[in-house]
Protein backbone atom coordinates (compact mmCIF):
# COMPACT_ATOMS: atom_id res chain seq x y z
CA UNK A 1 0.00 0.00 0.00
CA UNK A 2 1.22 3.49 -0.84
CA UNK A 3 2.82 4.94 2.05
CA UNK A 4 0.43 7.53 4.05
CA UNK A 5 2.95 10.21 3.66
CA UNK A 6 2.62 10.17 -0.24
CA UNK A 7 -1.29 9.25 -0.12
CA UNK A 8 -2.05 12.84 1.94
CA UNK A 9 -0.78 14.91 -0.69
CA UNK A 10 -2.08 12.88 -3.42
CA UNK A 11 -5.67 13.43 -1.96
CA UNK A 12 -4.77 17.21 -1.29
CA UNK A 13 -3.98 17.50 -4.85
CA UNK A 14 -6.99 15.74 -5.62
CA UNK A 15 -9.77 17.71 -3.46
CA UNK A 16 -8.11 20.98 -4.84
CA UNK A 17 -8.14 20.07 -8.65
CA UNK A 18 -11.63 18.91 -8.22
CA UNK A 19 -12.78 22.08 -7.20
CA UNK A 20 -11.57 23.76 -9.62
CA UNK A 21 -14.52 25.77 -11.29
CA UNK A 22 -15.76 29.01 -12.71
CA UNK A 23 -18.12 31.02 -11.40
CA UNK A 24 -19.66 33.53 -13.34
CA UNK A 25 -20.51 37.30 -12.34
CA UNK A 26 -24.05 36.96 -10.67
CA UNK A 27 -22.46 34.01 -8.89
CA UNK A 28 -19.70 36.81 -7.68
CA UNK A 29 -22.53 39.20 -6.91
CA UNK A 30 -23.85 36.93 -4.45
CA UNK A 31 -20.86 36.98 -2.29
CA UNK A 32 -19.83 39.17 0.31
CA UNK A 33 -16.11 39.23 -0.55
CA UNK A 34 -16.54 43.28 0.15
CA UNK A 35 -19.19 43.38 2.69
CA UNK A 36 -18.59 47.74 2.31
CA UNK A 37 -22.24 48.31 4.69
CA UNK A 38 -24.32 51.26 5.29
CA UNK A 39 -23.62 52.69 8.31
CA UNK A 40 -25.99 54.46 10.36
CA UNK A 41 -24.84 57.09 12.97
CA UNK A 42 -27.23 57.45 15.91
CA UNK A 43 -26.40 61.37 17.58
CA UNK A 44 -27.40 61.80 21.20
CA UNK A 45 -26.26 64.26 24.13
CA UNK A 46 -26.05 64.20 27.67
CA UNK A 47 -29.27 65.41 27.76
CA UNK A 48 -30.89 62.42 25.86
CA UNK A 49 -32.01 59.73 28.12
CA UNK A 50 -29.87 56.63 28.94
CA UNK A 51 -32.68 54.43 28.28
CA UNK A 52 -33.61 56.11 24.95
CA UNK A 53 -30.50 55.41 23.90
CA UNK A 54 -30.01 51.32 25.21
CA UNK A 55 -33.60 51.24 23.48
CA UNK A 56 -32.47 52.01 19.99
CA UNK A 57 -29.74 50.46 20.03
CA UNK A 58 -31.32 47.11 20.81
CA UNK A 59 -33.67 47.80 18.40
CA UNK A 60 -31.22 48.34 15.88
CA UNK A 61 -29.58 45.24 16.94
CA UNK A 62 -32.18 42.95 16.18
CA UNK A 63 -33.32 44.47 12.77
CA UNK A 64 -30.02 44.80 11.09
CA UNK A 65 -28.40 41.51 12.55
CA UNK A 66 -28.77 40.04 8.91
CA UNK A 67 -28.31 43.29 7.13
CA UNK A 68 -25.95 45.17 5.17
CA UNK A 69 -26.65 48.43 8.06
CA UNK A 70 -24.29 48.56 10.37
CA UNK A 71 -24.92 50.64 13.80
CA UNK A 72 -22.54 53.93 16.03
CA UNK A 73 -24.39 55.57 18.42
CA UNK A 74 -22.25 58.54 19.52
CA UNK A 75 -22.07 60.89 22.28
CA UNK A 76 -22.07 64.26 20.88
CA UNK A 77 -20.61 65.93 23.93
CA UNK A 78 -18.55 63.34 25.02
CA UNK A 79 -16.90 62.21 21.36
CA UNK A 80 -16.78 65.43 19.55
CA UNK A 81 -13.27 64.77 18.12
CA UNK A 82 -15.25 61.61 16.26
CA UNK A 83 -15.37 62.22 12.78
CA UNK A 84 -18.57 61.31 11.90
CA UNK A 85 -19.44 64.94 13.73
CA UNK A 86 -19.32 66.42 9.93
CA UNK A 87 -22.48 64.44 8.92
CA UNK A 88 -24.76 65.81 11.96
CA UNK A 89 -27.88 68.11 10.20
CA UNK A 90 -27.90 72.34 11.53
CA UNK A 91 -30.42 71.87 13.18
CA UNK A 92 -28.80 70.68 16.93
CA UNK A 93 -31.78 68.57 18.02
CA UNK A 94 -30.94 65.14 19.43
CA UNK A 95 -31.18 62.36 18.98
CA UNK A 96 -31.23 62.37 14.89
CA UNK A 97 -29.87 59.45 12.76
CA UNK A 98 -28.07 59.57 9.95
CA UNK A 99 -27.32 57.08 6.95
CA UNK A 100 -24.10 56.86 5.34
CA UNK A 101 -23.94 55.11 2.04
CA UNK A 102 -20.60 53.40 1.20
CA UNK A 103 -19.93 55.86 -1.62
CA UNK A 104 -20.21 58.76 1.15
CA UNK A 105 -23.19 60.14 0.31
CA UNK A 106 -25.51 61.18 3.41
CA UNK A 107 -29.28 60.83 4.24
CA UNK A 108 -31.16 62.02 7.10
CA UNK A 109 -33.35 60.06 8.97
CA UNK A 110 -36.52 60.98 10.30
CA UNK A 111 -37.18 59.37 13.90
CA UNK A 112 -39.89 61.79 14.68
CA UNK A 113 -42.21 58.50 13.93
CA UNK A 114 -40.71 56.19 16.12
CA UNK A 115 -37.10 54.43 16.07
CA UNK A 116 -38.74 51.25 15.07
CA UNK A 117 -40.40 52.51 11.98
CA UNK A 118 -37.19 54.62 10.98
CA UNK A 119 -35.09 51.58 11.43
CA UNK A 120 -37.84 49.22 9.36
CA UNK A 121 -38.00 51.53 6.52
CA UNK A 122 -34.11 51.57 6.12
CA UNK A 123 -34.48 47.98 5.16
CA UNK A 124 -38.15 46.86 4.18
CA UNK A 125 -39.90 48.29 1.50
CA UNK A 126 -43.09 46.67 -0.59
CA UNK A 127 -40.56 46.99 -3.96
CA UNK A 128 -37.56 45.19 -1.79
CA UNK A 129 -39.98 42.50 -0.89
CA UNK A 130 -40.47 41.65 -4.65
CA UNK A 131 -36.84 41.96 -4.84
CA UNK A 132 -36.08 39.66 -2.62
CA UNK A 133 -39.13 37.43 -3.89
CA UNK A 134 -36.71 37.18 -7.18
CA UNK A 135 -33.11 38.01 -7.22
CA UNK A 136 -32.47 34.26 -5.78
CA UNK A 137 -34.09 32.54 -8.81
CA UNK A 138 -33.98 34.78 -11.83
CA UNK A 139 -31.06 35.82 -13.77
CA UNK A 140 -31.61 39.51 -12.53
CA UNK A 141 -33.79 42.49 -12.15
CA UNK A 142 -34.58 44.84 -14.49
CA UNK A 143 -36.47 47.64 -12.07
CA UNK A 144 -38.38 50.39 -14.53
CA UNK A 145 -39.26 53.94 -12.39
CA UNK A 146 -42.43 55.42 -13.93
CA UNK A 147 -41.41 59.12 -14.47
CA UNK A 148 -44.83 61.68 -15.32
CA UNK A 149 -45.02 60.90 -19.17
CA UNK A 150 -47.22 58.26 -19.55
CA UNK A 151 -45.80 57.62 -23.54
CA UNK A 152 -42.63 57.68 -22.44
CA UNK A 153 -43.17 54.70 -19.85
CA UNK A 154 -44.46 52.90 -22.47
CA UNK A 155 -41.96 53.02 -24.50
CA UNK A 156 -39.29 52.01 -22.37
CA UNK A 157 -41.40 48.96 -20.81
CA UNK A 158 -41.46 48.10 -24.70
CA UNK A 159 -37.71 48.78 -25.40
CA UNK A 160 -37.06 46.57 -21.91
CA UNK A 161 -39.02 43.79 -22.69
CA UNK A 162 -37.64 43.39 -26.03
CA UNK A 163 -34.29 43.47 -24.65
CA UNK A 164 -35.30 41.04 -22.10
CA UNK A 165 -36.69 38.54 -24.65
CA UNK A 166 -33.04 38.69 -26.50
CA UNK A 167 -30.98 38.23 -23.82
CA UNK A 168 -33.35 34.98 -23.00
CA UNK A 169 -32.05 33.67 -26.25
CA UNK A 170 -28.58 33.40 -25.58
CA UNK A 171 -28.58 32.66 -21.84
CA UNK A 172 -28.74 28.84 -23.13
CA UNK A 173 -25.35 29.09 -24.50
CA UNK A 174 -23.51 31.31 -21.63
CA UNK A 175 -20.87 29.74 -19.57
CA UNK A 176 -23.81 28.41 -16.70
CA UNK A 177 -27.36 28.19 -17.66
CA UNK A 178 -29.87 30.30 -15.34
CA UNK A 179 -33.42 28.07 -15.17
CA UNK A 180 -35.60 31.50 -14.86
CA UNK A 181 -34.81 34.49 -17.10
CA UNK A 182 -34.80 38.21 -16.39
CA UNK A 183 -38.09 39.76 -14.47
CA UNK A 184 -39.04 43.49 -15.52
CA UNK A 185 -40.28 44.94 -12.05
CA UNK A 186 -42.39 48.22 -12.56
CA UNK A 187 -42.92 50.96 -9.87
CA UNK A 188 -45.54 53.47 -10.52
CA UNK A 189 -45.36 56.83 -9.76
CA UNK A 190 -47.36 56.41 -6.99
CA UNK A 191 -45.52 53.95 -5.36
CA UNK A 192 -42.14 55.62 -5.30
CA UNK A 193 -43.02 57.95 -2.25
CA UNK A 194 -42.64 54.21 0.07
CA UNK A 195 -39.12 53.66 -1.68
CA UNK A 196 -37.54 56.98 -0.95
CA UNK A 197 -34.29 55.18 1.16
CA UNK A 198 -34.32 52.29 -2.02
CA UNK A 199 -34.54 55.21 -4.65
CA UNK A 200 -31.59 57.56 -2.77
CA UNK A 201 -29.31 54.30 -2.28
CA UNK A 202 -29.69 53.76 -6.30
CA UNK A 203 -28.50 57.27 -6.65
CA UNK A 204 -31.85 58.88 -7.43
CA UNK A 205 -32.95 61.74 -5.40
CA UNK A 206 -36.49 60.71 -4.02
CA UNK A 207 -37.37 64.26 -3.54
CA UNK A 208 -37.47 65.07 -7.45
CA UNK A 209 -40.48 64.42 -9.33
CA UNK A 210 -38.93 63.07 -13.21
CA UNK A 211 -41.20 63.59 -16.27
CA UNK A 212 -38.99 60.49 -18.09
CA UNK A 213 -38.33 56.78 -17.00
CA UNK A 214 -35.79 55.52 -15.21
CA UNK A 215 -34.30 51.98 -15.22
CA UNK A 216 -31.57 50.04 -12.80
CA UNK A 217 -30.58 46.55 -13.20
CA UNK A 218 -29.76 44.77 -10.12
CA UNK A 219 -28.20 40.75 -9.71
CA UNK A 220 -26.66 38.86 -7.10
CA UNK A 221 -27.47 40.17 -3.47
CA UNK A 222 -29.34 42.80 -4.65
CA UNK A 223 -26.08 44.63 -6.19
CA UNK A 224 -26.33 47.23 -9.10
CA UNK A 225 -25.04 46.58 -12.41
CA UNK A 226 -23.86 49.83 -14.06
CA UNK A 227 -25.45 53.36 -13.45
CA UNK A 228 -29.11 54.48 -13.82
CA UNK A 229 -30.21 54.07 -17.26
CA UNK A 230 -32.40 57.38 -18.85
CA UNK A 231 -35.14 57.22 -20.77
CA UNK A 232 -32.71 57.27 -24.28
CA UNK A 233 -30.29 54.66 -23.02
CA UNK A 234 -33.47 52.51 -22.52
CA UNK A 235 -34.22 52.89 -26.02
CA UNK A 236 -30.48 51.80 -27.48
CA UNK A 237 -29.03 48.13 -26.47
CA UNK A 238 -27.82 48.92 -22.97
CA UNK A 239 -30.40 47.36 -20.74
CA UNK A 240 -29.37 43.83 -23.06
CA UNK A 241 -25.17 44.56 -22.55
CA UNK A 242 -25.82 45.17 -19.04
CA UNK A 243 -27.89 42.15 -18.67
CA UNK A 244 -25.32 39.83 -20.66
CA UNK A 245 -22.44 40.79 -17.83
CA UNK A 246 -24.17 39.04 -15.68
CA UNK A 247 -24.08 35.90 -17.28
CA UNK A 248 -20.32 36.34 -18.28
CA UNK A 249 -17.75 34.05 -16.80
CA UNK A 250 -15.60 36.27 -14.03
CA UNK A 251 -12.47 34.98 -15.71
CA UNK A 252 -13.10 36.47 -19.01
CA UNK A 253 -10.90 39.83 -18.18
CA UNK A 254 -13.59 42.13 -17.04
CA UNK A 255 -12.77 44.71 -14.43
CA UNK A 256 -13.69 43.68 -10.94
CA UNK A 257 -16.30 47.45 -11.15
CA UNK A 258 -18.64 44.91 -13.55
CA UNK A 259 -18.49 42.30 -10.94
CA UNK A 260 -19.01 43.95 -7.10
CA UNK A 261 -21.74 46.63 -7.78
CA UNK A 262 -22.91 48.78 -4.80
CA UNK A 263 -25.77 47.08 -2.78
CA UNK A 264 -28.83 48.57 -1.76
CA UNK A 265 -29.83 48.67 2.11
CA UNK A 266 -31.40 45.03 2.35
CA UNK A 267 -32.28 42.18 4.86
CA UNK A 268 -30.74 38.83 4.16
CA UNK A 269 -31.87 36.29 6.21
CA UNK A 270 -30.51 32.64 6.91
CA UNK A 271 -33.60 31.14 5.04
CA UNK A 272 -32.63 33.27 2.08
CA UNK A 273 -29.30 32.30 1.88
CA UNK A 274 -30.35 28.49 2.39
CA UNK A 275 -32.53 29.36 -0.43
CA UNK A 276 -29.35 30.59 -2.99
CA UNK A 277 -27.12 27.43 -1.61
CA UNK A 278 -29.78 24.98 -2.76
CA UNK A 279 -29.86 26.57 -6.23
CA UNK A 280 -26.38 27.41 -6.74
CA UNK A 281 -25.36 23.78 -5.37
CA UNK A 282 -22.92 25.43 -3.25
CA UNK A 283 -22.78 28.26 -0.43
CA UNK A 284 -21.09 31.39 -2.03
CA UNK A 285 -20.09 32.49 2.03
CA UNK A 286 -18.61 29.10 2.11
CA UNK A 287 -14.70 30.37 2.96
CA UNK A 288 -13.23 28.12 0.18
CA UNK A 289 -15.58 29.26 -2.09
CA UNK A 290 -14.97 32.52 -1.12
CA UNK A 291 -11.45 32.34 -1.35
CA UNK A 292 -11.56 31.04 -4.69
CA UNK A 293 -13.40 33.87 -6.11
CA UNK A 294 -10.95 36.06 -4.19
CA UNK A 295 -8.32 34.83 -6.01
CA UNK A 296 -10.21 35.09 -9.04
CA UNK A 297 -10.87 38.78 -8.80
CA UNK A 298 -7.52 39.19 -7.54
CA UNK A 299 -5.78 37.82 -11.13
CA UNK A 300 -8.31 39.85 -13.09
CA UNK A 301 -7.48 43.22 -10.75
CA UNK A 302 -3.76 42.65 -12.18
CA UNK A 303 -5.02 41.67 -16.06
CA UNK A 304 -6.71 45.37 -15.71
CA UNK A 305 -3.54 46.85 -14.59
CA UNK A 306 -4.51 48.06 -11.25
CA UNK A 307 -1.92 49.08 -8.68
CA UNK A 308 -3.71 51.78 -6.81
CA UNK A 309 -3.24 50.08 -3.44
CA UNK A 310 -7.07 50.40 -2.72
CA UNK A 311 -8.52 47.25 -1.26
CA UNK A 312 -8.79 44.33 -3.35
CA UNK A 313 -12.50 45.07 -4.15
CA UNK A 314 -12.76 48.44 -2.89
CA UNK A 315 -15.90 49.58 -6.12
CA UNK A 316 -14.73 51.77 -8.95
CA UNK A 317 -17.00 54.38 -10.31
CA UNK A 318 -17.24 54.30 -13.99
CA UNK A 319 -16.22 57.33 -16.29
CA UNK A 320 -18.29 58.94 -18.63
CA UNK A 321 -16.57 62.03 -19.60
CA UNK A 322 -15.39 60.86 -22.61
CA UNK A 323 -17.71 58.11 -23.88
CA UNK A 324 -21.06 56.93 -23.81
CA UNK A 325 -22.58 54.69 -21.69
CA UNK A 326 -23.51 52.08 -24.17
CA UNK A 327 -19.30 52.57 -25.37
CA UNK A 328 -18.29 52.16 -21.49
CA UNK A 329 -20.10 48.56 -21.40
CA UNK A 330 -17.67 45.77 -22.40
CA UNK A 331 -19.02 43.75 -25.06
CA UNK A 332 -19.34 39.94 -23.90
CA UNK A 333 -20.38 37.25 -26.82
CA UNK A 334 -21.34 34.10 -25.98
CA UNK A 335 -20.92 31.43 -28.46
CA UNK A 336 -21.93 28.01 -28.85
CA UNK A 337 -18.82 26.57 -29.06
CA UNK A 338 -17.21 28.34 -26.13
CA UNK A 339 -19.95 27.14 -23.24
CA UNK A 340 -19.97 24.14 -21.30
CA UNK A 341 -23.81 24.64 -20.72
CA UNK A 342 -23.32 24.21 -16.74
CA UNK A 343 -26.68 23.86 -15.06
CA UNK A 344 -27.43 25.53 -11.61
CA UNK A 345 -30.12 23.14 -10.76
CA UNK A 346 -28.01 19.81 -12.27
CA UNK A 347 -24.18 18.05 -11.70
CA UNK A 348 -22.16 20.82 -13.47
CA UNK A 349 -20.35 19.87 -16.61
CA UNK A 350 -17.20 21.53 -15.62
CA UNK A 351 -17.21 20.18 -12.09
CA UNK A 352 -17.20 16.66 -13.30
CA UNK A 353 -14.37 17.24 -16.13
CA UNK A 354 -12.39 18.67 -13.31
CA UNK A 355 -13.01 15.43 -11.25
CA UNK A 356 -12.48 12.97 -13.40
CA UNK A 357 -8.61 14.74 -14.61
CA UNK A 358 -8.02 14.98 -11.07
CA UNK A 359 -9.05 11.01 -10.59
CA UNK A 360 -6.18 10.43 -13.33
CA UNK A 361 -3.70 12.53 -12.12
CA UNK A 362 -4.60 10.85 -8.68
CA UNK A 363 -4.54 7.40 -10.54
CA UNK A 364 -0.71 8.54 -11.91
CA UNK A 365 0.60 9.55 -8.67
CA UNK A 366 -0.97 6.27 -6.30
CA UNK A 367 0.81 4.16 -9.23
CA UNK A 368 3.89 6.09 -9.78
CA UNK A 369 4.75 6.32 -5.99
CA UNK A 370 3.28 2.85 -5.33
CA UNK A 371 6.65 1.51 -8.16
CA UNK A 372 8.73 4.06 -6.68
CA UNK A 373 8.45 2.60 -3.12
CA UNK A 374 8.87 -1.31 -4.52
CA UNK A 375 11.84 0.05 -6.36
CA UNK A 376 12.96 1.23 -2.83
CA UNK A 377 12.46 -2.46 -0.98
């Protein structure tokens, strides 16, 4: 029998060459290789009642413990050195909240209501229900903002769901097969007054009334896939070149910005994630798992040339100034003869080619060492 201390390796090797996959980039999106949270700053004073204080903060506890919202009360007379000071509103009133999104921009939040329903609105929403009621199953989200011109939302519904009916017709020949397409998710005008924190975390003031659409495409956990699209964009082929990055394979040389979008402010419960792991057929917060897509986005980070010294996936905003939206988009092609057709809810293609060269190399090195040892007696 092949001695234990050759055997070990061997199965080392083995276990590591069989997990050798790809993921593609709403598989990345999932993960929270960058958790980069909202963080919400609770201001108080001396004046403001210890228990008002404990209260919120155990409050705040329990409704962001499987968020992306992370909590700092501070004491304004005790920690005015802190420098989270700069965000507090003119008017000195305590307490008062405020969000911080992870791109720095600043939100006030009313508490004049109640800390409970402040802190519930940060993070439920009737549109973020649906969301969540999707982004686990289907390919992605394609959300469509109703502006006041009742043509011009037609129009763009039209231009979406012909662009979501082409990008159905290739998703059978990208790198892993989604079961359930796209979903086109419409809010009325109406409706947009309950989304304000959604609408400001996408980057769209909530206090503006628009007379033309607006459209965002979100995949993974709930991440955002380029900028917000205007009404003309709608109209050209972005909404389909947005949508086919998220069916590209992460190893096909596109900058780690296309990858790890911004989140919005979302719950994510254990029962949710169960729910991705069971599709998927594997737990993206799994550390190996989550190491290998490190390393992933770490090799592409160098293809791309960067050496800014930022953190690994610290987000990139994308320029404009000189180009179009539509010309910032990298084009991504999928072609028949360059899939393996993997299948989220089936034994993936790749994963068993990977197992079966790993069973031969195994096979070489049990009967290579197993001679080499004879040859040794």
């Amino acid at each position: 029998m092949m001695h234990s201390r050759y055997f070990k390796p061997a199965l080392l090797l083995l276990a590591l060459l069989s997990m050798a996959c790809r993921f593609n980039v709403r598989e990345i999106g999932f993960a929270e290789l960058s958790p980069d949270p909202y963080v919400l700053y609770y201001f108080y004073n001396q004046k403001t009642a210890g228990q008002t204080v404990s209260t919120f903060e155990k409050q705040a506890k329990q409704l962001f413990n499987y968020s992306n919202i992370k909590v700092k009360a501070i004491d304004v007379d005790m920690e005015s050195a802190d420098r989270a000071i700069q965000y507090l509103s003119n008017q000195k009133t305590f307490p008062q909240a405020v969000l911080l999104a992870p791109d720095g921009r600043i939100r006030q939040v009313e508490l004049a209501e109640g800390a409970e329903t402040a802190l519930k609105s940060l993070i439920i929403s009737p549109l973020r229900e649906e969301i969540l009621a999707n982004i686990v199953q289907k390919y992605g989200i394609v959300l469509l903002l109703e502006g006041t011109d009742a043509v011009q939302n037609k129009q763009a519904e039209q231009a979406i769901e012909r662009q979501l009916e082409e990008i159905k017709q290739v998703m059978v020949r990208m790198p892993k097969v989604v079961k359930e397409g796209p979903v086109l998710l419409i809010v009325k005008q109406d409706d947009l007054v309950k989304e304000s924190t959604l609408l400001w975390s996408l980057g769209i003031d909530p206090g503006k009334t628009y007379t033309d659409p607006q459209a965002v495409i979100l995949y993974g956990r709930a991440r955002k896939m380029g900028e917000v699209l205007k009404a003309k964009e709608i109209q050209s082929d972005v909404v389909y070149k947005l949508l086919s990055l998220i069916g590209a394979d992460c190893e096909c040389g596109l900058d780690r910005k296309w990858m790890m979008g911004p989140r919005i402010p979302l719950e994510w419960t254990p029962a949710t994630q169960t729910r991705l792991s069971t599709l998927l057929n594997f737990d993206v917060d799994n550390p190996m798992v989550m190491a290998e897509m490190s390393q992933i986005l770490s090799i592409e980070a160098k293809k791309n040339g960067r050496s800014d010294g930022l953190g690994l996936f610290e987000p990139k905003e994308i320029s404009l100034s000189d180009q179009s939206l539509s010309e910032a988009i990298p084009e991504v092609h999928f072609d028949e003869s360059d899939t393996d057709n993997d299948d989220e809810l089936g034994v993936e293609t790749s994963m068993l080619s990977n197992v079966f060269y790993a069973l031969g190399v195994l096979a070489v090195i049990v009967i290579g060492g197993g001679i080499w040892v004879m040859m040794k007696k």
